[in-house]
Protein backbone atom coordinates (compact mmCIF):
# COMPACT_ATOMS: atom_id res chain seq x y z
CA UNK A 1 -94.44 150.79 107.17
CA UNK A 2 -96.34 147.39 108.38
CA UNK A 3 -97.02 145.02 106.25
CA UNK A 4 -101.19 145.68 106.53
CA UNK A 5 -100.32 149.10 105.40
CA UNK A 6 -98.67 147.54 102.52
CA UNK A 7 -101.12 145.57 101.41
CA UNK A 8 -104.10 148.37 101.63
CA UNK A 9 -101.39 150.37 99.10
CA UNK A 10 -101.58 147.71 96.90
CA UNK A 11 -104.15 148.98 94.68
CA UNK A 12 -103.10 153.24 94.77
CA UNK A 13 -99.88 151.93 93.68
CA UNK A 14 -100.82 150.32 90.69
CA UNK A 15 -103.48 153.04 89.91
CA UNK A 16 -100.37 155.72 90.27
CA UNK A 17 -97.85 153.27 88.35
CA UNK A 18 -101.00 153.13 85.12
CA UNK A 19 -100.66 156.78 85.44
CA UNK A 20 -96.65 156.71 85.17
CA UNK A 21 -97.71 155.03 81.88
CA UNK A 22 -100.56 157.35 80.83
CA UNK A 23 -98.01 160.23 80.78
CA UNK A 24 -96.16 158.73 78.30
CA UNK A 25 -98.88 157.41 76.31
CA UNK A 26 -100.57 160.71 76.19
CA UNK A 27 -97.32 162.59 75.31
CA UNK A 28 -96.29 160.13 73.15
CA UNK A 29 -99.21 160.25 71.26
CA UNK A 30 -99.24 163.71 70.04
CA UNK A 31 -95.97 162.74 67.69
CA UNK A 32 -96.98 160.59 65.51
CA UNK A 33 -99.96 162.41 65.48
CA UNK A 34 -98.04 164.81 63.06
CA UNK A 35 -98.37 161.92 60.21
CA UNK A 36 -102.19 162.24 60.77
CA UNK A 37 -102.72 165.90 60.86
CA UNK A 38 -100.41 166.08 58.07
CA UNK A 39 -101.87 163.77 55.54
CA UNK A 40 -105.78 164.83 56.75
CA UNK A 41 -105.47 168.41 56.27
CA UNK A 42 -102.81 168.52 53.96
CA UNK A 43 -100.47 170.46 56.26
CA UNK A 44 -96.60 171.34 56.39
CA UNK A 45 -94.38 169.48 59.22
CA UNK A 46 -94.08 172.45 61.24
CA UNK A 47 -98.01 172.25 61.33
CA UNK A 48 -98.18 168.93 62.01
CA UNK A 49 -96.13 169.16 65.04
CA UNK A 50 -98.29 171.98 66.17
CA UNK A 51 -99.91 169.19 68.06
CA UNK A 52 -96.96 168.37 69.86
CA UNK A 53 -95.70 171.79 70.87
CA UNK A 54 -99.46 172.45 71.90
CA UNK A 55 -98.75 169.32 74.51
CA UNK A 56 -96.00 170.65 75.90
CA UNK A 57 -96.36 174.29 75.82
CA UNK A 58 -98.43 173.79 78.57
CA UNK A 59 -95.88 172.77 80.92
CA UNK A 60 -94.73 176.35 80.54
CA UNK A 61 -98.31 177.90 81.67
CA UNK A 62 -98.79 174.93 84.16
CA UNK A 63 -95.65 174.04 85.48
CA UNK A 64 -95.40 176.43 88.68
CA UNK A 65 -99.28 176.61 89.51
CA UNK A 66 -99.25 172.79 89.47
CA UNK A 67 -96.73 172.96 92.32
CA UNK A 68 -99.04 175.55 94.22
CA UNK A 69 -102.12 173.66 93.31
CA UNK A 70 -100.49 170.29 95.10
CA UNK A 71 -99.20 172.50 98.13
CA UNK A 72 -102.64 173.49 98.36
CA UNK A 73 -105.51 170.41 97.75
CA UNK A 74 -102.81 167.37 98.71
CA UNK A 75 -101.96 164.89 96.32
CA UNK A 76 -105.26 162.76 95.89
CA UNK A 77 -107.09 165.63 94.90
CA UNK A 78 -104.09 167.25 92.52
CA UNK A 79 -104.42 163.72 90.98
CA UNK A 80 -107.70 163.35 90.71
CA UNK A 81 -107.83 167.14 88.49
CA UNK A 82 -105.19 166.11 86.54
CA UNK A 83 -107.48 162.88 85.22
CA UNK A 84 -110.56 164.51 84.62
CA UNK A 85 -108.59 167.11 82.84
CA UNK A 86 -106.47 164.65 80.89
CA UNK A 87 -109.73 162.67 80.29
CA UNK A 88 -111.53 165.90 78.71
CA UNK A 89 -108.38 166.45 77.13
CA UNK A 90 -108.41 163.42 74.83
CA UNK A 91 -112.12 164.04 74.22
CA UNK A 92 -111.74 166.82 72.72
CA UNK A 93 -108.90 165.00 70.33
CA UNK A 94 -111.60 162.44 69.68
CA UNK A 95 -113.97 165.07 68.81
CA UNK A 96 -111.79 166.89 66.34
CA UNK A 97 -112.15 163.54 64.16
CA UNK A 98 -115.68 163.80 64.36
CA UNK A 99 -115.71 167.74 63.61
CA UNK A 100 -112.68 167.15 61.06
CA UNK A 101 -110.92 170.54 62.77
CA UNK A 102 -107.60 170.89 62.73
CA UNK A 103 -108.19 173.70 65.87
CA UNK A 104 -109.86 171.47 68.26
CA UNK A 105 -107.36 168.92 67.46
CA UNK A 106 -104.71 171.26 68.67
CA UNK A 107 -106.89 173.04 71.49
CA UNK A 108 -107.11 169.35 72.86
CA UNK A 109 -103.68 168.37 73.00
CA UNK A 110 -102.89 171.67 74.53
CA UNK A 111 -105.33 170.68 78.09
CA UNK A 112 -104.11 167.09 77.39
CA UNK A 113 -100.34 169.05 78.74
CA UNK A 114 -101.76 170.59 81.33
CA UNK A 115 -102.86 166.90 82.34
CA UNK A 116 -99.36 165.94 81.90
CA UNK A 117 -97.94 168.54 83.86
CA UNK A 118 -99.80 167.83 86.74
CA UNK A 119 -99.39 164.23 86.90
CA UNK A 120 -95.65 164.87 86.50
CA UNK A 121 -95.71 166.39 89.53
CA UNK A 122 -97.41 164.10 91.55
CA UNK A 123 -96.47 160.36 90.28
CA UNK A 124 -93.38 160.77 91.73
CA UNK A 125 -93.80 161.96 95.14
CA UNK A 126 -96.83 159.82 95.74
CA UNK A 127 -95.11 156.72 94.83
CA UNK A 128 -92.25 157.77 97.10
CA UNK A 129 -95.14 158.07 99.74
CA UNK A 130 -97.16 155.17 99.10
CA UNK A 131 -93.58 152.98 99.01
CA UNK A 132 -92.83 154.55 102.39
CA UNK A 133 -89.79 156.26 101.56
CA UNK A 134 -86.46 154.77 101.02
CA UNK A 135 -85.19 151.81 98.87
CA UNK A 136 -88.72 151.00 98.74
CA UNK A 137 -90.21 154.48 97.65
CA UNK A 138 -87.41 154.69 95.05
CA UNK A 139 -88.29 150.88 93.99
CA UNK A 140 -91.37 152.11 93.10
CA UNK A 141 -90.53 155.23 90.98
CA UNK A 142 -88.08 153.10 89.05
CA UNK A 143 -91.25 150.74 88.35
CA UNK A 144 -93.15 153.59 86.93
CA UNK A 145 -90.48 154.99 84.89
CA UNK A 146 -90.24 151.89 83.31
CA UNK A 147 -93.91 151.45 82.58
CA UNK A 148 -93.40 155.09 81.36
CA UNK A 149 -90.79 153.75 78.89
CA UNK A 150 -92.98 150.79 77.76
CA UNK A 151 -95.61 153.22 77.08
CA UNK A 152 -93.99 155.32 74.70
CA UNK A 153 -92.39 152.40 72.94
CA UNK A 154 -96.13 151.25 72.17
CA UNK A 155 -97.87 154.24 71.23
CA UNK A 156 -96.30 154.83 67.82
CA UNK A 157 -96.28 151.34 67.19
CA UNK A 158 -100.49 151.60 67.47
CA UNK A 159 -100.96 154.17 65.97
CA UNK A 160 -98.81 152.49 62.88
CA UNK A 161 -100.78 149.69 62.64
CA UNK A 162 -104.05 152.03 63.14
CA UNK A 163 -103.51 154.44 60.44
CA UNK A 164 -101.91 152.11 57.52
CA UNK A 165 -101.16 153.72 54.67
CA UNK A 166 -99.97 157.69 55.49
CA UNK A 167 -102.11 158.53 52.29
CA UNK A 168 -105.35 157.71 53.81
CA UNK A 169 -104.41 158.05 57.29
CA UNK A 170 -107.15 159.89 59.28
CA UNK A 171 -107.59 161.11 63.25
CA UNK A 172 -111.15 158.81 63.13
CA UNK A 173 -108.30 155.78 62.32
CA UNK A 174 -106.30 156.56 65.43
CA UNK A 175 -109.68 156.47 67.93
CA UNK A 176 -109.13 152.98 69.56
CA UNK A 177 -105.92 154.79 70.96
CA UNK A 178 -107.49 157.58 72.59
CA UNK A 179 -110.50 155.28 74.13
CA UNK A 180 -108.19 153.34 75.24
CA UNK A 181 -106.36 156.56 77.18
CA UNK A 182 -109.93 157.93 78.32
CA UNK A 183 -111.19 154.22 79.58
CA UNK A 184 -107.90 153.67 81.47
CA UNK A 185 -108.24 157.58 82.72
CA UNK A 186 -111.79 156.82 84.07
CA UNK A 187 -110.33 153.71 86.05
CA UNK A 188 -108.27 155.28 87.72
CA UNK A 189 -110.20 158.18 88.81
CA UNK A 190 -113.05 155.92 90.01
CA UNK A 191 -110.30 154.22 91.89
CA UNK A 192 -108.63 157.14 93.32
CA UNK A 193 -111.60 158.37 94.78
CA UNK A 194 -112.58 155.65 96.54
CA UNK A 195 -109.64 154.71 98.22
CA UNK A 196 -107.08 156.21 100.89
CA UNK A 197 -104.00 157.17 100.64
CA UNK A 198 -101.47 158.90 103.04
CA UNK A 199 -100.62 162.51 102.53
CA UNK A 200 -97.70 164.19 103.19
CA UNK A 201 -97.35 167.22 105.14
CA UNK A 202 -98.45 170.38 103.85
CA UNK A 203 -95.04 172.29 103.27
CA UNK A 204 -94.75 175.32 105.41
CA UNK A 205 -93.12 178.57 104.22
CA UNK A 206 -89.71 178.76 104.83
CA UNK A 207 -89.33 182.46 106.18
CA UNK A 208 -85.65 182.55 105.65
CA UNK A 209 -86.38 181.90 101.54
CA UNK A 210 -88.68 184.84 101.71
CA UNK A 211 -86.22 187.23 103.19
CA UNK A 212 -83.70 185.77 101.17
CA UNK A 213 -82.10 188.29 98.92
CA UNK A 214 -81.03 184.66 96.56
CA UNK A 215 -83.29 182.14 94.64
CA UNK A 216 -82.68 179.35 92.97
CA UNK A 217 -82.22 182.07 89.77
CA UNK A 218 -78.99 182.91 91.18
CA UNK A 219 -76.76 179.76 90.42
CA UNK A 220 -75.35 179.90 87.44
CA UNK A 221 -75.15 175.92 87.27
CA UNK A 222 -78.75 175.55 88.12
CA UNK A 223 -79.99 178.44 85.41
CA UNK A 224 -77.50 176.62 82.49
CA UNK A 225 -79.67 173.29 83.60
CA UNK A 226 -83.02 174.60 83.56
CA UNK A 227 -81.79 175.53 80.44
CA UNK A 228 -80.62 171.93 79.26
CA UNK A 229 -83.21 170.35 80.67
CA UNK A 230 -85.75 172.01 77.94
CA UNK A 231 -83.02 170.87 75.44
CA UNK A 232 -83.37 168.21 76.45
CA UNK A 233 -86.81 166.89 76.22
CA UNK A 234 -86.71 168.97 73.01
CA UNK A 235 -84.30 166.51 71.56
CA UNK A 236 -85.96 163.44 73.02
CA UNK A 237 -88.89 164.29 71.35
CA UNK A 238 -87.62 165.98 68.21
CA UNK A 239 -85.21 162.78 67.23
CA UNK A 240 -88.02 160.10 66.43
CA UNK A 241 -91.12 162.80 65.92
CA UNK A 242 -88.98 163.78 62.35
CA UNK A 243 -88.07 160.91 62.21
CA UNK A 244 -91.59 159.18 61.78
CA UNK A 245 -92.52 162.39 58.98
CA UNK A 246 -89.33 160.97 57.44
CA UNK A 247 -90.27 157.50 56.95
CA UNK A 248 -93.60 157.92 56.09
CA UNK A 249 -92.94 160.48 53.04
CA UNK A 250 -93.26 158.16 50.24
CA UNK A 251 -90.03 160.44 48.88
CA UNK A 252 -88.21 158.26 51.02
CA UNK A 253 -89.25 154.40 49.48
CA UNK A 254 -89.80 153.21 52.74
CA UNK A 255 -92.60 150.37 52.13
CA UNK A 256 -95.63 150.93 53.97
CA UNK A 257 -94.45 154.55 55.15
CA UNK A 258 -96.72 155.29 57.65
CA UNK A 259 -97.03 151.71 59.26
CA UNK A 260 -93.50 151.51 59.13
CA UNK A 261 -92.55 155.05 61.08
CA UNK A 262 -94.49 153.87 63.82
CA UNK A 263 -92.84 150.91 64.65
CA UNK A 264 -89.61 151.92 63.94
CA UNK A 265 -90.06 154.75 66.10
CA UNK A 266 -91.61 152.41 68.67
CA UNK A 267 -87.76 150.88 68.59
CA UNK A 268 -86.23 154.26 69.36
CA UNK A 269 -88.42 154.04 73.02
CA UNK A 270 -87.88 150.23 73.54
CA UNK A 271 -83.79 151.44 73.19
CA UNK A 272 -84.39 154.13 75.73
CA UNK A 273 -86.13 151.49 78.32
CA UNK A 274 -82.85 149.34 78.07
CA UNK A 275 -81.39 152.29 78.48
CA UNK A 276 -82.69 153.42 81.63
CA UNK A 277 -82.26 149.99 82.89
CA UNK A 278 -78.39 150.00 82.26
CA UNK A 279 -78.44 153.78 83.18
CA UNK A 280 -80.43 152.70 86.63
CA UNK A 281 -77.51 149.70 87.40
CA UNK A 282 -74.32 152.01 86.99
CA UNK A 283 -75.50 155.02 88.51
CA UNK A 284 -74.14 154.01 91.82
CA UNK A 285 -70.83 153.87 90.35
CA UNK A 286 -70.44 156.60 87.64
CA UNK A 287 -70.82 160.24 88.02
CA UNK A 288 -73.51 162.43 87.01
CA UNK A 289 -71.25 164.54 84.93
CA UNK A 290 -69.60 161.43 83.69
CA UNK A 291 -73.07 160.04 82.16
CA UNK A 292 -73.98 163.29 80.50
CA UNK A 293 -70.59 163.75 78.52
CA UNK A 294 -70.58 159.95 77.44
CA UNK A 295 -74.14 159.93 76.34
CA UNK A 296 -74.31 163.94 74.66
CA UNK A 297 -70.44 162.94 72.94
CA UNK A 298 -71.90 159.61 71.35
CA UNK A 299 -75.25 161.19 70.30
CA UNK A 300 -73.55 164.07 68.45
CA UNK A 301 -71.91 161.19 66.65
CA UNK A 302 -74.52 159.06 66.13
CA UNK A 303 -76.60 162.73 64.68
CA UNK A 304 -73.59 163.36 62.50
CA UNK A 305 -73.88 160.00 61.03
CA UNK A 306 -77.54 160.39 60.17
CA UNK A 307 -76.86 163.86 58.59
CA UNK A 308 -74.00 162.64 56.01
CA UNK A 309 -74.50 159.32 55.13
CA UNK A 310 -76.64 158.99 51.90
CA UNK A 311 -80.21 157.60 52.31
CA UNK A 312 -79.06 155.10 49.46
CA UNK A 313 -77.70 152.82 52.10
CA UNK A 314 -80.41 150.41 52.91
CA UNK A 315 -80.23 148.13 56.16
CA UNK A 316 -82.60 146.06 57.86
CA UNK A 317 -83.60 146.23 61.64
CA UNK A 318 -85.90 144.06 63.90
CA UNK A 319 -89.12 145.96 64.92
CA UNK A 320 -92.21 144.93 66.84
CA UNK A 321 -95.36 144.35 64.42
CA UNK A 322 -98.88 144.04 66.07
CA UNK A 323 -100.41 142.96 62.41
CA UNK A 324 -101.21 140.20 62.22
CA UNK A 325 -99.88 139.46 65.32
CA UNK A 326 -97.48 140.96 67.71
CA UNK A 327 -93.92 139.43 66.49
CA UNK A 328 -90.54 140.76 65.43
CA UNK A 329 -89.69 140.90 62.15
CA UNK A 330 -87.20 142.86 60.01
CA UNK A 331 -87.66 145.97 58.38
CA UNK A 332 -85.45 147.64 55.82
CA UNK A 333 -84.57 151.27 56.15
CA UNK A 334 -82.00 153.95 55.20
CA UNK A 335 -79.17 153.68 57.55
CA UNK A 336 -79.59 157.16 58.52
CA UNK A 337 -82.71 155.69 60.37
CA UNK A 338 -80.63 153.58 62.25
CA UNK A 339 -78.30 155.64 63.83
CA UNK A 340 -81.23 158.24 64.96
CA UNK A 341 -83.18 155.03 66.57
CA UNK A 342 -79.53 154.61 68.49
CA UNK A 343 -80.42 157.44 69.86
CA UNK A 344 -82.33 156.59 72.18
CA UNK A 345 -79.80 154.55 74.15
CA UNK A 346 -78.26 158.19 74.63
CA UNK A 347 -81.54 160.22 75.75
CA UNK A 348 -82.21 157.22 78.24
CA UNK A 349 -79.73 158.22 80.72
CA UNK A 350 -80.21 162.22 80.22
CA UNK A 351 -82.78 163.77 82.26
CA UNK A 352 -81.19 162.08 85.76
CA UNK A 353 -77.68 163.63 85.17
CA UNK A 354 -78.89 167.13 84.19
CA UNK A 355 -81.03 166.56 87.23
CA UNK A 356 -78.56 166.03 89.47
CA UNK A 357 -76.14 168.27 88.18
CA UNK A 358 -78.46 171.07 88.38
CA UNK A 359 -79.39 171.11 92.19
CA UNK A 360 -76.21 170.04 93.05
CA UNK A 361 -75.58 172.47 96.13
CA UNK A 362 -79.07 174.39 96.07
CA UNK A 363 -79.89 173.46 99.76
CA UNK A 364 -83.06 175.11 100.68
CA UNK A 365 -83.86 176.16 96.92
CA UNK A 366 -84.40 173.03 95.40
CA UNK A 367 -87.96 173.17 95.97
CA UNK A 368 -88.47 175.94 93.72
CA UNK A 369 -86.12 174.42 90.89
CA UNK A 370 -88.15 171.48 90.59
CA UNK A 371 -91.02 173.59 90.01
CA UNK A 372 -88.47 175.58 87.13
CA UNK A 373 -87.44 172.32 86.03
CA UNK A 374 -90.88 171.26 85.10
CA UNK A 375 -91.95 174.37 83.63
CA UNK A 376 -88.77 173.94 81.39
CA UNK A 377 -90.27 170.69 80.11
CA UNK A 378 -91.75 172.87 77.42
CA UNK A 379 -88.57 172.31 75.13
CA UNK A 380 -89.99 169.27 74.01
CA UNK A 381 -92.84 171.17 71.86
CA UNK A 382 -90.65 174.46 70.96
CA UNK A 383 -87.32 172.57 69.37
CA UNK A 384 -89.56 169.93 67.50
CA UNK A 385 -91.47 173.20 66.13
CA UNK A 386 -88.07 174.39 65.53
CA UNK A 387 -86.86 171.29 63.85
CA UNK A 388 -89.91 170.69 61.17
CA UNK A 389 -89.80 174.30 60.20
CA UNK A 390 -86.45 173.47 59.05
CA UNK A 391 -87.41 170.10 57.47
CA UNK A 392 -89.76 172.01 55.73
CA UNK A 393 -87.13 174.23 54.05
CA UNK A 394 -83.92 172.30 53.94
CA UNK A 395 -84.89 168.44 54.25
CA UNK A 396 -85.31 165.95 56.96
CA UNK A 397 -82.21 164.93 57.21
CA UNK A 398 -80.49 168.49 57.39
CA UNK A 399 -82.98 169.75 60.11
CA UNK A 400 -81.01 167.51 62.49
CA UNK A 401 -78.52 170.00 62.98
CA UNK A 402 -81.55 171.23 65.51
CA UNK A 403 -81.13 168.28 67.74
CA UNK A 404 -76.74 168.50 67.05
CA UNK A 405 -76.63 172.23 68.26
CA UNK A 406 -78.79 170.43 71.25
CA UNK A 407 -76.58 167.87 72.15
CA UNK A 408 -73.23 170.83 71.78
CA UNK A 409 -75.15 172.00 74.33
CA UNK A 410 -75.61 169.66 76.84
CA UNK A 411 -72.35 168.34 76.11
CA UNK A 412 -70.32 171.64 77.04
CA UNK A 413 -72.62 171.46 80.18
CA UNK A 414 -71.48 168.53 81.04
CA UNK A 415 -68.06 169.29 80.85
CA UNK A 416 -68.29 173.07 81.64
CA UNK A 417 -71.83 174.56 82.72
CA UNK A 418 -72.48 172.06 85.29
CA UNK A 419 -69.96 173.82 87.83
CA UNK A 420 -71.16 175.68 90.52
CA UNK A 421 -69.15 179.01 91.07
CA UNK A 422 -72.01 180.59 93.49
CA UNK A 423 -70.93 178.25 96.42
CA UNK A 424 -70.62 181.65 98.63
CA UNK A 425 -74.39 181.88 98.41
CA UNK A 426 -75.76 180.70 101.76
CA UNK A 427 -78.51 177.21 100.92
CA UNK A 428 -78.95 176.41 104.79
C-alpha cells in the first residue's frame, strides 16, 4: 500500500480503532450496571445481571446473520448498521431512567448486543484491510484491542464515581456515560459515511463445502472450543461483575461500596491490558496450548484463594480515582478481592489460545467457526446469570465455584480437548 493511500486511511482507522473501544465500553457497561438496577428497583443479583445477559444473549440471535449481513452489504455499510443500532441501543438505556422501567432498561441492552455483535465482526477485518494486510494489518488490530482493554478498565471506574453511594445510586446518575457512548457513536457514523474505504472481495461459495458431507461441527477439538470459548467470556465477565455486587453490599464494610466496586473493578481490566501486552510479546515463543494451561492452572488457584480465605483479612491496593481528580491512591479491601482482581492477568491471554487451538486444522471450515465462535460469545451473559443466582442463595464468595468449574474446564481443554482426532476429515 503507498504511502498516499496511507494517509487517506488515516482517519477510517481511527474511527474503526474508537469503535474497538466502544465495544468494550458498551459491554462493559452493562456490569456494573447490576449495582444500579439493583439498588433502583430493589432487585436480586440474578436480576441485576439481567442487563448483562440481555447484552450478550444477543450474540446468540446475531452472531451468524451478522456474518451473512457483512457477506452481503460490505463492511462500511455492516458498520454503519451496527452504529445506528448501538446508538438507539443506548437510547433506549437512557430512556429507561427517564421512564424509571426496569423492562426498557433490559430491552435496551439487549439491541445494544446486537450492536456489539456486529461490530465484533467487522473491527477486525477492516482494520486488517485498512492496515493493508500483514505486520501492518495485525499492528493495527493489536492497537484496537488495546484501546478495547483501556475501555473496559474505565467504564466501571465512571460509573463509580457517577453513582456514589450504592444506596442512592440511580440509572439518571449513570447518563453522562451513555451520552458520552451515543456522542462518540454519532461521530463515527457521520465519519464513516463520508469517507472511503477499500472493501474486500465479496466471498464466493465454496461448492466443495456445500457438497461436503463435514462442517466445522464435525471436529471434536473445534466443538470442545466453541464450547470454551462461551466459558470463557462467561468467566471474564462473571469474575469482576460479582465482584462489584460484592463490594458494594454494605454487608461487606467496604467504605464507599459502590464508588469503591467500580474502581476496583476498573483494576481487574487495567491487569488484563498488561496482560495482553505480555501475552502479545511471548506469543511468538510459547504455544497456544502452553498459554491456556498456565493461565486456566493459576486462575483456579487464584479462585480457590478467594473462596477460602476469610473476608476478615483486610489489604490495601492502588486503584485509579477520577474524584477529585484522576490519581492513584490506596484502597483497603478483603483479600479475597485481591486475588479475583489477579484474575485478570489470567483472562488476558485466554480468548487467543482457545482461538487458535480451536481451528487448528479446519482448512476450508474456518470461515464458518468464526461465525460459531461469535455466536458462542453469549457465555458471557448466561454464566454471570448463572453465577448471581447462586450469590443469591449461597453468598458471593461461594458462587465462585461458577467461574472454578469454568476454569476445570478450559484447563482439561488445554491439556486434553484441544487435540484434534478428526485429522482424516478432508479441509482442502
Amino acid at each position: 500500500m503507498s504511502s498516499t493511500q496511507q494517509k487517506n486511511y488515516t482517519l477510517p482507522i481511527i474511527m474503526m480503532i474508537l469503535l474497538f473501544g466502544m465495544i468494550s465500553f458498551v459491554t462493559n457497561l452493562a456490569a456494573p450496571m447490576g449495582v444500579v438496577l439493583k439498588n433502583q428497583f430493589g432487585v436480586s443479583n440474578f436480576m441485576g445481571m439481567l442487563g448483562n445477559f440481555a447484552n450478550f444473549i444477543a450474540y446468540a440471535v446475531m452472531g451468524i446473520p451478522a456474518g451473512k449481513l457483512l457477506e452481503r452489504v460490505g463492511y462500511k455499510k455492516t458498520a454503519l448498521i451496527a452504529i445506528v443500532v448501538g446508538f438507539v441501543g443506548v437510547g433506549i438505556q437512557v430512556l429507561s431512567g427517564t421512564a424509571g422501567s426496569f423492562a426498557v432498561y433490559l430491552l435496551g441492552a439487549f439491541v445494544a448486543g446486537f450492536s456489539m455483535c456486529m461490530l465484533n465482526t467487522v473491527v477486525n477485518p477492516m482494520l486488517n484491510t485498512l492496515g493493508g494486510g500483514g505486520n501492518k494489518g495485525n499492528q493495527l488490530i493489536q492497537i484496537g484491542g488495546s484501546f478495547n482493554s483501556l475501555m473496559g478498565t474505565l467504564v466501571p471506574i465512571l460509573v463509580g464515581a457517577l453513582v456514589g453511594e450504592a444506596t442512592k445510586a440511580q440509572i439518571t446518575d449513570v447518563y453522562p456515560v451513555m451520552f458520552m457512548a451515543m456522542g462518540i457513536f454519532a461521530l463515527v457514523g457521520i465519519v464513516l459515511y463520508f469517507v472511503s474505504i477499500p472493501e474486500p472481495h465479496a466471498a464466493k461459495a465454496d461448492a466443495s463445502l456445500e457438497k461436503s458431507k463435514y462442517s466445522a461441527w464435525s471436529f471434536r477439538h473445534f466443538v470442545l472450543g466453541a464450547i470454551a470459548i462461551g466459558v470463557y467470556v462467561g468467566i471474564e465477565v462473571g469474575i469482576p461483575g460479582t465482584m462489584m455486587l460484592f463490594i458494594a453490599d454494605p454487608a461487606t464494610g467496604v467504605a464507599n461500596g459502590a464508588a469503591s466496586a467500580g474502581v476496583v473493578a476498573g483494576m481487574y481490566w487495567l491487569l488484563m491490558l498488561v496482560g495482553r501486552f505480555v501475552g502479545a510479546s511471548v506469543a511468538s515463543r510459547v504455544s497456544s496450548k502452553s498459554m491456556l494451561t498456565f493461565a486456566s492452572g493459576v486462575g483456579i488457584i487464584l479462585v480457590t484463594l478467594a473462596i477460602f480465605l476469610p473476608t476478615s483479612i483486610r489489604v490495601s491496593i492502588p486503584v485509579i480515582q477520577t474524584v477529585p481528580s484522576i490519581s492513584v491512591a490506596m484502597t483497603e479491601v478483603p483479600i479475597n478481592v485481591l486475588f479475583l482482581i489477579l484474575c485478570g492477568l489470567c483472562t488476558s491471554i485466554m480468548w487467543g489460545g482457545i482461538f487458535n487451538l480451536a481451528v487448528e486444522g479446519l482448512g476450508k471450515y474456518i470461515a464458518a467457526a468464526s461465525g460459531i465462535f461469535m455466536m458462542m460469545v453469549c457465555g458471557g451473559g448466561i454464566l454471570p446469570l448463572i453465577q448471581n443466582a447462586v450469590a443469591d442463595a449461597a453468598g458471593y464468595l461461594t458462587s465462585y465455584w461458577v467461574p472454578f468449574l469454568g476454569l476445570a474446564y478450559l484447563l482439561y481443554y488445554a491439556l486434553i480437548g484441544s487435540k484434534n482426532v478428526n485429522k482424516d476429515i478432508p479441509v482442502d
